[in-house]
PDB file of N, CA and C in Angstrom:
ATOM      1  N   UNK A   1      22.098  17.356  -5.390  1.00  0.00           N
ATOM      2  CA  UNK A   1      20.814  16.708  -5.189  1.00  0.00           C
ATOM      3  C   UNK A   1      20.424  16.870  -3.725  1.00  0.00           C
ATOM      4  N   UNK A   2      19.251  17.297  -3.742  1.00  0.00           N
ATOM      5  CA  UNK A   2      18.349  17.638  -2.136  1.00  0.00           C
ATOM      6  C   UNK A   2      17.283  16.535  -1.913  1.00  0.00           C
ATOM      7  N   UNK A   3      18.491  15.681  -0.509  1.00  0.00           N
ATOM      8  CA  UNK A   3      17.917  14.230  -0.099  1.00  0.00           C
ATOM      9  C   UNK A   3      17.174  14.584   0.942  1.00  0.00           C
ATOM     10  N   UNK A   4      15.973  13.855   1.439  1.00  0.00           N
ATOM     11  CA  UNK A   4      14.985  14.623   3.025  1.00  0.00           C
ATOM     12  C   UNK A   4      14.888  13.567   3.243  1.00  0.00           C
ATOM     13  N   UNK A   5      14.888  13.551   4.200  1.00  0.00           N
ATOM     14  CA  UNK A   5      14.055  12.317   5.397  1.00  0.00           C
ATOM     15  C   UNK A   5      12.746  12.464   4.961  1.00  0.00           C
ATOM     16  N   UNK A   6      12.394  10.722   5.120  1.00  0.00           N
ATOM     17  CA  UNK A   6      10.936  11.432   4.787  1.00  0.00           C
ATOM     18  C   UNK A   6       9.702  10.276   5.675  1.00  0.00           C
ATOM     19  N   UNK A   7       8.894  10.440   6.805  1.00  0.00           N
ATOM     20  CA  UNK A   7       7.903   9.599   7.258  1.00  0.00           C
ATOM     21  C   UNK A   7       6.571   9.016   6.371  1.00  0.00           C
ATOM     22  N   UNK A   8       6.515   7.538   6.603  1.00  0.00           N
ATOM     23  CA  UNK A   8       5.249   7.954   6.264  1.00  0.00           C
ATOM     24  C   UNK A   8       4.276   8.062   6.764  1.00  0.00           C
ATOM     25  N   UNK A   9       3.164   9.041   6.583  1.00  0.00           N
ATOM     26  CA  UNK A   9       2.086   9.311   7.626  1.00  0.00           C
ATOM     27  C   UNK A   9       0.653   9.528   6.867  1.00  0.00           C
ATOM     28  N   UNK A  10      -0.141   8.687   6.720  1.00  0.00           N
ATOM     29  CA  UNK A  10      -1.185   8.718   6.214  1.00  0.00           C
ATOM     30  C   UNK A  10      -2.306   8.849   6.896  1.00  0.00           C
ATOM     31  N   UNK A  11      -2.688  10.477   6.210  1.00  0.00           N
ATOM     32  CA  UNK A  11      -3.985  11.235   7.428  1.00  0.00           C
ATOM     33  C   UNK A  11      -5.297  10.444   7.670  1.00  0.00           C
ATOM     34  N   UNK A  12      -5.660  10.640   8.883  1.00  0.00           N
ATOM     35  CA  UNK A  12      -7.036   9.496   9.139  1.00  0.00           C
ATOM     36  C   UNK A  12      -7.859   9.803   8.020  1.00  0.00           C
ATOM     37  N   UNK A  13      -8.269  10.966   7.521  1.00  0.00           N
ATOM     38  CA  UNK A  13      -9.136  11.587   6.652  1.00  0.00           C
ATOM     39  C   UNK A  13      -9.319  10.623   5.398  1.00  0.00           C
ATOM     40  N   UNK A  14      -8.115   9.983   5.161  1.00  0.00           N
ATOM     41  CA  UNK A  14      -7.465   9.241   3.748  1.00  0.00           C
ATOM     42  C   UNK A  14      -8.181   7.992   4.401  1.00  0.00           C
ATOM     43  N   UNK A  15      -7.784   7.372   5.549  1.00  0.00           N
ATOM     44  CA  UNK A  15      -7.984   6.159   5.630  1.00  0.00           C
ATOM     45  C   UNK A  15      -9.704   6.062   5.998  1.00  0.00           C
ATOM     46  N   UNK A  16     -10.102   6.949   6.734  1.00  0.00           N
ATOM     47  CA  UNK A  16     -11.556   6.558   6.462  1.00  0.00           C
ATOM     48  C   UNK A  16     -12.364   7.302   4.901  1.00  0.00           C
ATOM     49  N   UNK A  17     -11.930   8.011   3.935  1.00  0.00           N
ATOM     50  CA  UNK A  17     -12.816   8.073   3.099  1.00  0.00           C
ATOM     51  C   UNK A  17     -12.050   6.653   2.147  1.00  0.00           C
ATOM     52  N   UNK A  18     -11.298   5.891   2.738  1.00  0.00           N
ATOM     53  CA  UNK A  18     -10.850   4.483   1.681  1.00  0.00           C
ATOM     54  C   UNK A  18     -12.171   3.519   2.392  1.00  0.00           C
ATOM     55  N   UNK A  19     -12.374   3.719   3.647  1.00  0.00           N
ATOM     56  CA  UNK A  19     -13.268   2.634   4.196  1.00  0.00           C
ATOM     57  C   UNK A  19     -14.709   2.834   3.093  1.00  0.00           C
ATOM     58  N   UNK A  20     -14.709   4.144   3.780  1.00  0.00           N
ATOM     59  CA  UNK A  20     -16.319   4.914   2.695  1.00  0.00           C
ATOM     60  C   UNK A  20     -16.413   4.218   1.646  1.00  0.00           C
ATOM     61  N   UNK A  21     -15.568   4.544   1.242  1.00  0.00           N
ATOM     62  CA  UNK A  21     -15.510   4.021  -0.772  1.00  0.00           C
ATOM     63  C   UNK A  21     -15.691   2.484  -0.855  1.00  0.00           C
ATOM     64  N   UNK A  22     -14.820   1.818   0.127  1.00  0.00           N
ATOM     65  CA  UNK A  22     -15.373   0.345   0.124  1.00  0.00           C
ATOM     66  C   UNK A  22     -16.321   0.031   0.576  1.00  0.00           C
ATOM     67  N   UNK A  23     -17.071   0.544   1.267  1.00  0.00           N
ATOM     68  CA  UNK A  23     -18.571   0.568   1.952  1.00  0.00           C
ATOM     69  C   UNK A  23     -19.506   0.395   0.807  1.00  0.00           C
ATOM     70  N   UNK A  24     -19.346   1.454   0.560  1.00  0.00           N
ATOM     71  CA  UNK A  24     -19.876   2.021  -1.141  1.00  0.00           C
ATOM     72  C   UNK A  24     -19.700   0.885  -2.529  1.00  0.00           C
ATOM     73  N   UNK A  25     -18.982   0.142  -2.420  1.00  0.00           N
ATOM     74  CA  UNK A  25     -18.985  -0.326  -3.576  1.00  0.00           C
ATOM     75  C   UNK A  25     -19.813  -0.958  -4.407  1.00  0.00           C
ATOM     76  N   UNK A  26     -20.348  -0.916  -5.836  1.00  0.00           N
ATOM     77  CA  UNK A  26     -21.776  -1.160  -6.539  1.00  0.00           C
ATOM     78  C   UNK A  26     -21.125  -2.262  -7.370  1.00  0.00           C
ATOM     79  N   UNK A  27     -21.089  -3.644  -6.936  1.00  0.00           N
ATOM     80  CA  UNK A  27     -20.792  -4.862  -7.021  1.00  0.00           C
ATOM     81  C   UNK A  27     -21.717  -4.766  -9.079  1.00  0.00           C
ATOM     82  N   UNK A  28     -20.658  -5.071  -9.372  1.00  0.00           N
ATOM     83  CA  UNK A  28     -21.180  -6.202 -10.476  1.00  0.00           C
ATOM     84  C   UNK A  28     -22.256  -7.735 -10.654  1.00  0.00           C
ATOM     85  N   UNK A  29     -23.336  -7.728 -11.818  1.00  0.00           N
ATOM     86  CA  UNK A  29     -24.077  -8.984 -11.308  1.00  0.00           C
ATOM     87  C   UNK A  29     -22.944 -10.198 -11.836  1.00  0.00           C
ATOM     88  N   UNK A  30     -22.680 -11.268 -11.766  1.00  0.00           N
ATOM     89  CA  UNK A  30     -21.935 -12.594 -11.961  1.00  0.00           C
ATOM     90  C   UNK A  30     -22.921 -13.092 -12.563  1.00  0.00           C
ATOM     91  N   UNK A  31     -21.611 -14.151 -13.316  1.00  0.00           N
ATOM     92  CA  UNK A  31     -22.225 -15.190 -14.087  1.00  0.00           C
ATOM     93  C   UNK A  31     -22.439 -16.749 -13.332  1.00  0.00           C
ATOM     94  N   UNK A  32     -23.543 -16.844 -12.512  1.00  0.00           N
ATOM     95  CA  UNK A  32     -23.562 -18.172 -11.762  1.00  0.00           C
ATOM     96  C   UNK A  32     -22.466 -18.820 -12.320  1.00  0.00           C
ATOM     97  N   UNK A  33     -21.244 -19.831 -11.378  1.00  0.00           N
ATOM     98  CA  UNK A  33     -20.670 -21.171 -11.282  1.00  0.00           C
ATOM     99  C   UNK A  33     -20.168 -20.886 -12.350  1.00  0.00           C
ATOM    100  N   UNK A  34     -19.076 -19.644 -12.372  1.00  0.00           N
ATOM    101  CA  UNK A  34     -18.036 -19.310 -13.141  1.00  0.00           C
ATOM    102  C   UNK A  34     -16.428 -19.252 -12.547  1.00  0.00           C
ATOM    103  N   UNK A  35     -16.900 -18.976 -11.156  1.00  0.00           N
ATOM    104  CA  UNK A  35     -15.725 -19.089 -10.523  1.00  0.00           C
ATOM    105  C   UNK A  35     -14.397 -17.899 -10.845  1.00  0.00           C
ATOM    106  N   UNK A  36     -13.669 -18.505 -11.470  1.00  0.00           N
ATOM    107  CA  UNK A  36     -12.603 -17.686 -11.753  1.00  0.00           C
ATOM    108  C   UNK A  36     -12.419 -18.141 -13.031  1.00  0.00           C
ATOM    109  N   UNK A  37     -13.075 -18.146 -13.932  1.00  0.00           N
ATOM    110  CA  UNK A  37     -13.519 -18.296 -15.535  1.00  0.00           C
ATOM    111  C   UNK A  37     -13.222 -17.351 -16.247  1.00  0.00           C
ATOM    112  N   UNK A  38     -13.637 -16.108 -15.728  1.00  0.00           N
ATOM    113  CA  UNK A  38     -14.034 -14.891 -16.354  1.00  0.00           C
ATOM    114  C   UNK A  38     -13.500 -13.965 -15.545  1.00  0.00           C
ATOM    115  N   UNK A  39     -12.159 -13.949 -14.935  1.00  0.00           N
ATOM    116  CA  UNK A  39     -11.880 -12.887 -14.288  1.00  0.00           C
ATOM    117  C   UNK A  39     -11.677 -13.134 -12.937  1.00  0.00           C
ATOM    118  N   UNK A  40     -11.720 -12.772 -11.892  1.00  0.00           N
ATOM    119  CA  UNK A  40     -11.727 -12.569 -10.452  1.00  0.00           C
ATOM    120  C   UNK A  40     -13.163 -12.894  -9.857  1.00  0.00           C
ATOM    121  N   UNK A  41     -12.792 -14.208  -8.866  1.00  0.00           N
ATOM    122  CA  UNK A  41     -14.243 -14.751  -8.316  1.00  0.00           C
ATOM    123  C   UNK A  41     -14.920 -13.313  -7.550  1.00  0.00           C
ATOM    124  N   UNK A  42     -16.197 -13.231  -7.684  1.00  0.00           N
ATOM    125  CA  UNK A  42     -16.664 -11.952  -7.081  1.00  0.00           C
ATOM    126  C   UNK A  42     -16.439 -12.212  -5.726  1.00  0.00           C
ATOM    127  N   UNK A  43     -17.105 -13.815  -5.077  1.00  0.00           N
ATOM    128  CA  UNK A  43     -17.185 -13.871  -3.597  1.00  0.00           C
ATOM    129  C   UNK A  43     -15.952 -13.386  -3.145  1.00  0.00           C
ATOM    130  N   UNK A  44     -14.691 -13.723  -3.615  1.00  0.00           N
ATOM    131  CA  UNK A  44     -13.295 -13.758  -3.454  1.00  0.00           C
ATOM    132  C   UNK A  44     -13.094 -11.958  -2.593  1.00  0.00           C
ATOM    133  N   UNK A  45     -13.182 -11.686  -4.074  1.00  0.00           N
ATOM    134  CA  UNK A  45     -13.209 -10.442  -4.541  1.00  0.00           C
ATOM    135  C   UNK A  45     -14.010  -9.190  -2.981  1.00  0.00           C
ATOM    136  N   UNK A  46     -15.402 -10.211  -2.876  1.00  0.00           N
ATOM    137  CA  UNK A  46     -15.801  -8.857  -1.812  1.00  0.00           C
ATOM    138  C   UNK A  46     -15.615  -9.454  -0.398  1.00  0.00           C
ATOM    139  N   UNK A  47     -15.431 -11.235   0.129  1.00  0.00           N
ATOM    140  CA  UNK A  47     -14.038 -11.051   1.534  1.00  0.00           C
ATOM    141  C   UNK A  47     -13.009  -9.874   1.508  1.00  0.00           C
ATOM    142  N   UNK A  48     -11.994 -10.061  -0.102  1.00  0.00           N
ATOM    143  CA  UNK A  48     -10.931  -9.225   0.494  1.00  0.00           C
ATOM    144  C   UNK A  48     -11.185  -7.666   0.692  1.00  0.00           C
ATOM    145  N   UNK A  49     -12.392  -7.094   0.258  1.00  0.00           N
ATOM    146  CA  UNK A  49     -12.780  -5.713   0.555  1.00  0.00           C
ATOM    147  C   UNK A  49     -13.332  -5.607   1.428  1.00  0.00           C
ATOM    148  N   UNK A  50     -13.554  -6.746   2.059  1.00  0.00           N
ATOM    149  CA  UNK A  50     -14.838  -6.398   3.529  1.00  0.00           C
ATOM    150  C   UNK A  50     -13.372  -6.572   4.563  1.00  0.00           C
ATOM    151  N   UNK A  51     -12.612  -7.427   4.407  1.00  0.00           N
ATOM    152  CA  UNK A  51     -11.468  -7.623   4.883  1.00  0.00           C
ATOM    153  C   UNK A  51     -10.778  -6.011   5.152  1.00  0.00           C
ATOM    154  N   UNK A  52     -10.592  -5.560   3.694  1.00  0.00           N
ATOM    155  CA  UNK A  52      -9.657  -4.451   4.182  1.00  0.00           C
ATOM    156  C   UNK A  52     -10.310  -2.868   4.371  1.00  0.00           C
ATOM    157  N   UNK A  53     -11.597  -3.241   4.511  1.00  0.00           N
ATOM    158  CA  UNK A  53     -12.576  -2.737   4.924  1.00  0.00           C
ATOM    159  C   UNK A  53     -12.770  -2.584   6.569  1.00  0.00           C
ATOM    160  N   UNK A  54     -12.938  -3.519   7.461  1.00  0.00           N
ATOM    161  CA  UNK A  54     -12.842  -3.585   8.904  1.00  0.00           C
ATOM    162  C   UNK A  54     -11.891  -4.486   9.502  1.00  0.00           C
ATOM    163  N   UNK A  55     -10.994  -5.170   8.898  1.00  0.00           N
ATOM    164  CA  UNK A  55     -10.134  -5.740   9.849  1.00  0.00           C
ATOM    165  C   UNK A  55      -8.337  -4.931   9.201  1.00  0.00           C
ATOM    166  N   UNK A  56      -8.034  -4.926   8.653  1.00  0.00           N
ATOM    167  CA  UNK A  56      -6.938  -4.616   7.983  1.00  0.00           C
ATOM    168  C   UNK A  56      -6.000  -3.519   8.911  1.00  0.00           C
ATOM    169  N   UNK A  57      -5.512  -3.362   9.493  1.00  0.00           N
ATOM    170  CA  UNK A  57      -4.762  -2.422  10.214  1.00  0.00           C
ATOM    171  C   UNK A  57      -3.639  -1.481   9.439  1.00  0.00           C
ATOM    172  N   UNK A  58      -3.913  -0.645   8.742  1.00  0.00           N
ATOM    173  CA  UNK A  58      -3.185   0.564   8.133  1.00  0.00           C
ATOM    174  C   UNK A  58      -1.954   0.952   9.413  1.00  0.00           C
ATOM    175  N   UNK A  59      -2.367   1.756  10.338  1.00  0.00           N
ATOM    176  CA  UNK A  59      -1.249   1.928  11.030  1.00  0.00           C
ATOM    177  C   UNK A  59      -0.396   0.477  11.567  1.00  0.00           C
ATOM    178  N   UNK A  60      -0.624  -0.656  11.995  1.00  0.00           N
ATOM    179  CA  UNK A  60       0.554  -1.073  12.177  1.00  0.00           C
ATOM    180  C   UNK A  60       1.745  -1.294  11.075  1.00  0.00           C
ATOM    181  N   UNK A  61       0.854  -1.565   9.680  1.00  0.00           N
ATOM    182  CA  UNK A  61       1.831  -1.488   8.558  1.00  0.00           C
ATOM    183  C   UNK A  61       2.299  -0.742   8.153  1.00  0.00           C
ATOM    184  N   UNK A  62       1.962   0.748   8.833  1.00  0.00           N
ATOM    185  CA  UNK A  62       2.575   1.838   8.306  1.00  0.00           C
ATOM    186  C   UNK A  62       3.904   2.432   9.154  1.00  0.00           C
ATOM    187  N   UNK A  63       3.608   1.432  10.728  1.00  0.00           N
ATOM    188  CA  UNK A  63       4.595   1.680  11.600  1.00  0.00           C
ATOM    189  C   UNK A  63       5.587   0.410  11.229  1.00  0.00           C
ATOM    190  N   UNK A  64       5.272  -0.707  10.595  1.00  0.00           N
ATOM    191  CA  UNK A  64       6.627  -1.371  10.469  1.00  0.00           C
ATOM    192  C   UNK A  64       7.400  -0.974   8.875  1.00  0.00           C
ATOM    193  N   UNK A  65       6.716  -0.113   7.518  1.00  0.00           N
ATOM    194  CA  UNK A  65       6.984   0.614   6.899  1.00  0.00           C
ATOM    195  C   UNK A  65       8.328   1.693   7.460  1.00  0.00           C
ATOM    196  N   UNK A  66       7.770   2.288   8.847  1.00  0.00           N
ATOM    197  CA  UNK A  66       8.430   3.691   8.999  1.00  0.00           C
ATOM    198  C   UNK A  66       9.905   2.748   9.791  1.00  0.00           C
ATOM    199  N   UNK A  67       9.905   1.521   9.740  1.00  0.00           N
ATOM    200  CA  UNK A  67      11.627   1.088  10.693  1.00  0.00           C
ATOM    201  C   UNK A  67      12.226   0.953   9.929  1.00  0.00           C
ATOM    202  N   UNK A  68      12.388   1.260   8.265  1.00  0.00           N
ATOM    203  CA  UNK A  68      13.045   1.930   7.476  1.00  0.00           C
ATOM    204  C   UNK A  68      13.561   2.826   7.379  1.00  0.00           C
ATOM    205  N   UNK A  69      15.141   3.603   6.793  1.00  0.00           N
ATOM    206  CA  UNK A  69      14.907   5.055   6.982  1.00  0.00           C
ATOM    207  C   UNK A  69      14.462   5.289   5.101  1.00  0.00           C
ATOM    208  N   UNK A  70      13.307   6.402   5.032  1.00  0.00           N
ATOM    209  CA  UNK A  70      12.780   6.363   3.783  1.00  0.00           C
ATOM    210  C   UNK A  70      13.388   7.886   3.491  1.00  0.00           C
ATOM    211  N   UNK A  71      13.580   8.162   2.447  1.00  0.00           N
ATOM    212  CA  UNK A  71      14.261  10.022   1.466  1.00  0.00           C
ATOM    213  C   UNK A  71      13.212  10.067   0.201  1.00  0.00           C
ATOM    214  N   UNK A  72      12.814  11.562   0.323  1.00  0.00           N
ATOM    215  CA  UNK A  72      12.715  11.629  -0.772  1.00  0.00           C
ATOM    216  C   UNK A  72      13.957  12.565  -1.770  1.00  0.00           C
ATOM    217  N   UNK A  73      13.587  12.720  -2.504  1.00  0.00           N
ATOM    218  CA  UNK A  73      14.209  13.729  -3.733  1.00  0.00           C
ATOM    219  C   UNK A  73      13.849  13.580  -4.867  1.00  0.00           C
ATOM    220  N   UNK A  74      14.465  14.428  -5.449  1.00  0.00           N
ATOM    221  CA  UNK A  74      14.130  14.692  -6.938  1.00  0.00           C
ATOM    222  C   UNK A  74      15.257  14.832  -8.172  1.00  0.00           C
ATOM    223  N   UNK A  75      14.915  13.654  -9.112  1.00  0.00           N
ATOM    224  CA  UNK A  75      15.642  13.246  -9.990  1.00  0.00           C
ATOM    225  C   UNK A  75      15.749  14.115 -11.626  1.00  0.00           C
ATOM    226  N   UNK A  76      16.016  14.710 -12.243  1.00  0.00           N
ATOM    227  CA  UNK A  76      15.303  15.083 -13.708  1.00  0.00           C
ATOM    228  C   UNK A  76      14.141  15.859 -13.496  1.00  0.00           C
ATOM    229  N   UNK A  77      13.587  16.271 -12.309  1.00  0.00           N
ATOM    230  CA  UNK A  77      12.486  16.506 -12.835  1.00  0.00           C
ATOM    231  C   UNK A  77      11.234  15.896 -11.781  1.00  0.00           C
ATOM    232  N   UNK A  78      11.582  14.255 -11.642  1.00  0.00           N
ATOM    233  CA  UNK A  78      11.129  13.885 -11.023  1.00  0.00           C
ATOM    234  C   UNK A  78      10.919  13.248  -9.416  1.00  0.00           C
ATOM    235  N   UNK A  79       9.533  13.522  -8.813  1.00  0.00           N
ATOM    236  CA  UNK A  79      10.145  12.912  -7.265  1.00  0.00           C
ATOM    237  C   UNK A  79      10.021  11.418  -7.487  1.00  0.00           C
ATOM    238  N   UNK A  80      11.157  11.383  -6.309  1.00  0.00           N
ATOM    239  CA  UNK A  80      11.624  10.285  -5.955  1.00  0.00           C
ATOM    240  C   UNK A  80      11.852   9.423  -4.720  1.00  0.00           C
ATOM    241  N   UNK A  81      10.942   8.675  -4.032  1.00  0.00           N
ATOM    242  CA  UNK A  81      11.043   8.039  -2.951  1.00  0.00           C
ATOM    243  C   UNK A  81      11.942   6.858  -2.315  1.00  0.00           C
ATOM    244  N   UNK A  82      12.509   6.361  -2.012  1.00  0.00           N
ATOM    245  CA  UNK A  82      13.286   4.991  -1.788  1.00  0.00           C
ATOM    246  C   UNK A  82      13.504   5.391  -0.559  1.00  0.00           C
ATOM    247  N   UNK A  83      14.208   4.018   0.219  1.00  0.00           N
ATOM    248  CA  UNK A  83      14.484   3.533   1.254  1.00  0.00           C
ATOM    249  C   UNK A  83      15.831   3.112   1.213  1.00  0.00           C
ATOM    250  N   UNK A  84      16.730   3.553   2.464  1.00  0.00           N
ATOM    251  CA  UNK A  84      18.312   3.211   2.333  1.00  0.00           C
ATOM    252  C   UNK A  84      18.544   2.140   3.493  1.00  0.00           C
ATOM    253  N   UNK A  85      19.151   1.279   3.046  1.00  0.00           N
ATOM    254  CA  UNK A  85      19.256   0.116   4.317  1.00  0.00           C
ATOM    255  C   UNK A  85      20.833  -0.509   3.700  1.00  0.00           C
ATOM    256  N   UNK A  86      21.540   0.136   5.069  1.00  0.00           N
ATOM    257  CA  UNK A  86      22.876   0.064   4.759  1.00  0.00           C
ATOM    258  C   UNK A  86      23.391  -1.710   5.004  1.00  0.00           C
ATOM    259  N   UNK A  87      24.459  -2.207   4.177  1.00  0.00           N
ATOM    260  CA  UNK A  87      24.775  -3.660   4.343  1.00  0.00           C
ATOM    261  C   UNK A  87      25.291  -3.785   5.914  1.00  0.00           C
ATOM    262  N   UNK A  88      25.361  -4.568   6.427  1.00  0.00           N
ATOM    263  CA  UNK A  88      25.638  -5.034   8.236  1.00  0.00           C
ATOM    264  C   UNK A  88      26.998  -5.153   7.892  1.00  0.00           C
ATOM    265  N   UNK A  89      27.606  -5.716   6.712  1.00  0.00           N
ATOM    266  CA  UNK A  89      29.449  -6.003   6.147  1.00  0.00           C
ATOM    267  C   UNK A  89      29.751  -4.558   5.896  1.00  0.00           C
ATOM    268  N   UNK A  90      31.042  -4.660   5.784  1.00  0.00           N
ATOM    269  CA  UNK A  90      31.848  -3.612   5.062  1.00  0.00           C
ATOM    270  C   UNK A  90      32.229  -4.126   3.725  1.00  0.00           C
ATOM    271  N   UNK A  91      31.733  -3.348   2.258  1.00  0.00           N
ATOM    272  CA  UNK A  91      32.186  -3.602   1.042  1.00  0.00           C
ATOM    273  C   UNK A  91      33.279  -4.162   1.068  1.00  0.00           C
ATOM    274  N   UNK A  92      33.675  -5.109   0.293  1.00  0.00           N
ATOM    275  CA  UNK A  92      35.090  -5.483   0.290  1.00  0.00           C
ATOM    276  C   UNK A  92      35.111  -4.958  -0.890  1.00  0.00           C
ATOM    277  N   UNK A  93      36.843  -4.223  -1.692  1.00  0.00           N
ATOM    278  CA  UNK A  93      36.480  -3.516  -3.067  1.00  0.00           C
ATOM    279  C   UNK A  93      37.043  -4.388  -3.985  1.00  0.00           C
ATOM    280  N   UNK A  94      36.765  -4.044  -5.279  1.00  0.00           N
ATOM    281  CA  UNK A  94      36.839  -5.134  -6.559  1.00  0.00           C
ATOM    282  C   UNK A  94      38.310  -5.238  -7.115  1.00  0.00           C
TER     283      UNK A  94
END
């Protein structure tokens, strides 16, 4: 099995056409003083997109993401991402 180091690095390109798209978004009309009746309060709903829209910081979460060490590989067939974070003890054995 072929294990890689692997960063993560998510191109600006990605993170501003995510802003775009939330910019963009064509809101649904609501059912007056439904609240969370019927689903997800809209007001709710467009704070947390305006939220992760202009305040939300992608790179610092992507830099406390990377103080992991992350691998990929490939299982069957399939890729496979995880993170190895060795115990601070030494196994004691069974």
């Amino acid at each position: 099995m072929d294990v890689k180091p692997f960063t993560i690095a998510v191109e600006e390109s990605v993170l501003e056409d995510l802003r775009q798209r939330l910019a963009d978004t064509r809101w649904p009309d609501e059912i007056p003083n439904t609240g969370w009746d019927y689903g997800s309060n809209l007001a709710y709903i467009k704070e947390l997109v305006e939220y992760w829209r202009t305040e939300f910081d992608w790179r610092a979460q992507e830099a406390k993401l990377n103080e992991f060490n992350h691998y990929k590989s490939e299982v069957d067939g399939l890729g496979i991402h995880f993170i190895q974070k060795k115990a601070k003890v030494r196994t004691l054995s069974l």
